[in-house]
Protein backbone atom coordinates (compact mmCIF):
# COMPACT_ATOMS: atom_id res chain seq x y z
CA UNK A 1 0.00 0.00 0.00
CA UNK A 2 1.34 3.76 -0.99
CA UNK A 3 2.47 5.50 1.78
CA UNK A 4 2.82 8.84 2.99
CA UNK A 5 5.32 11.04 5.33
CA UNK A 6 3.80 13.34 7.83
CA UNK A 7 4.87 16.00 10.25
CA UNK A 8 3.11 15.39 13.40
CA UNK A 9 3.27 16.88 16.75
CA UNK A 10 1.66 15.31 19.80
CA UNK A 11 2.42 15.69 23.66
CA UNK A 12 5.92 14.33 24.33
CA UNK A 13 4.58 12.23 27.51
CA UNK A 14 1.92 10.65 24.72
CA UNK A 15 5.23 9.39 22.37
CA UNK A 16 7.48 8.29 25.32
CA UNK A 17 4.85 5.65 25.96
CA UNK A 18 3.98 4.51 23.08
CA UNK A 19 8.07 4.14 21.88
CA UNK A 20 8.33 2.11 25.81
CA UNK A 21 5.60 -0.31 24.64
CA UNK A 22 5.99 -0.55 21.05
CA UNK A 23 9.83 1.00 20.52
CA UNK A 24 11.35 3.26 17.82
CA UNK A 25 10.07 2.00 14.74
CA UNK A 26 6.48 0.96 16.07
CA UNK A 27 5.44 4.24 16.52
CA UNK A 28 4.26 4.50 13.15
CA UNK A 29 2.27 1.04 13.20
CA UNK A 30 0.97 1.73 16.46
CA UNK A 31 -0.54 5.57 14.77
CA UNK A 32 -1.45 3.57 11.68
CA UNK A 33 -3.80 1.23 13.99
CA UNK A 34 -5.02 3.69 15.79
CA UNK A 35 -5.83 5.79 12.67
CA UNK A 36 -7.82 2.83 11.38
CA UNK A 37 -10.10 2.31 14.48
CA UNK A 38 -11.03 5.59 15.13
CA UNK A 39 -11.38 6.00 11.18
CA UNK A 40 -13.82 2.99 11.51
CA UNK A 41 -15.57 3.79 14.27
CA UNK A 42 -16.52 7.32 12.74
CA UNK A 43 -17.45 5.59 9.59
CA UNK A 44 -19.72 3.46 11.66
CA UNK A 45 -21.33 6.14 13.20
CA UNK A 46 -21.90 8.03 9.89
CA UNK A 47 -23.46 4.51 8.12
CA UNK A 48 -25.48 3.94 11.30
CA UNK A 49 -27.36 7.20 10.61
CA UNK A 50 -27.77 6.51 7.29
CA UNK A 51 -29.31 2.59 7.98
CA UNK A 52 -31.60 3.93 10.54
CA UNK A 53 -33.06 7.11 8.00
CA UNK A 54 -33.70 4.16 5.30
CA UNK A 55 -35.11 2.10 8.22
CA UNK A 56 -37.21 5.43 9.12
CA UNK A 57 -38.57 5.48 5.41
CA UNK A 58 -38.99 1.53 5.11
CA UNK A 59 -42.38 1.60 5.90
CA UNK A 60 -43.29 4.01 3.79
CA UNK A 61 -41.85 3.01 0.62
CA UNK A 62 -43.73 -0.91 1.27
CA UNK A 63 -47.01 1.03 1.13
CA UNK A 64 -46.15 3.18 -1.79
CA UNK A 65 -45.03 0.23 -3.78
CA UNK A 66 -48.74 -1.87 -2.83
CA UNK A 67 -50.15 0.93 -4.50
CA UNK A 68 -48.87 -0.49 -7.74
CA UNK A 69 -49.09 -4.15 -7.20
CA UNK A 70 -52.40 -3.71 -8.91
CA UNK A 71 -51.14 -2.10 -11.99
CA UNK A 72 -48.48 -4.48 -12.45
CA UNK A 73 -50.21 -8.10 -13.52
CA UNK A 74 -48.60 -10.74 -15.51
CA UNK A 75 -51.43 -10.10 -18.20
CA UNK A 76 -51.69 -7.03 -19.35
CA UNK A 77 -53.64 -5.64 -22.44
CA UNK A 78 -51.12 -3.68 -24.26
């Protein structure tokens, strides 16, 4: 996967940990997965709201298409 270089700043105290768990050259992987939770969680939030409008319309759109289950037989005079 294409990467990219960034120029970050966060609180010193916040690195020192992270390179005493994870050392030197996990930093990165331990941003990356980080990154990609909270980037999934705010995605999940955002498709959540989306699932419960269609949900909200369901209903709705059943009724409407009863409406023309009548006008749509297998025989039709054409």
């Amino acid at each position: 996967m294409p990467t990219t270089r960034l120029n970050i700043t966060l609180p010193t105290p916040i690195v020192d940990d992270i390179k005493a768990l994870f050392g030197q050259r996990g930093l990165s992987q331990f941003l990356e997965e980080a990154a990609r939770e909270k980037l999934a969680e705010v995605k999940k939030k955002a498709y959540k709201g989306l699932i419960e409008g269609y949900s909200a319309t369901a209903q709705e759109t059943k009724e409407v298409l009863k409406k023309f289950d009548s006008a749509v037989t297998e025989q039709r005079d054409v």
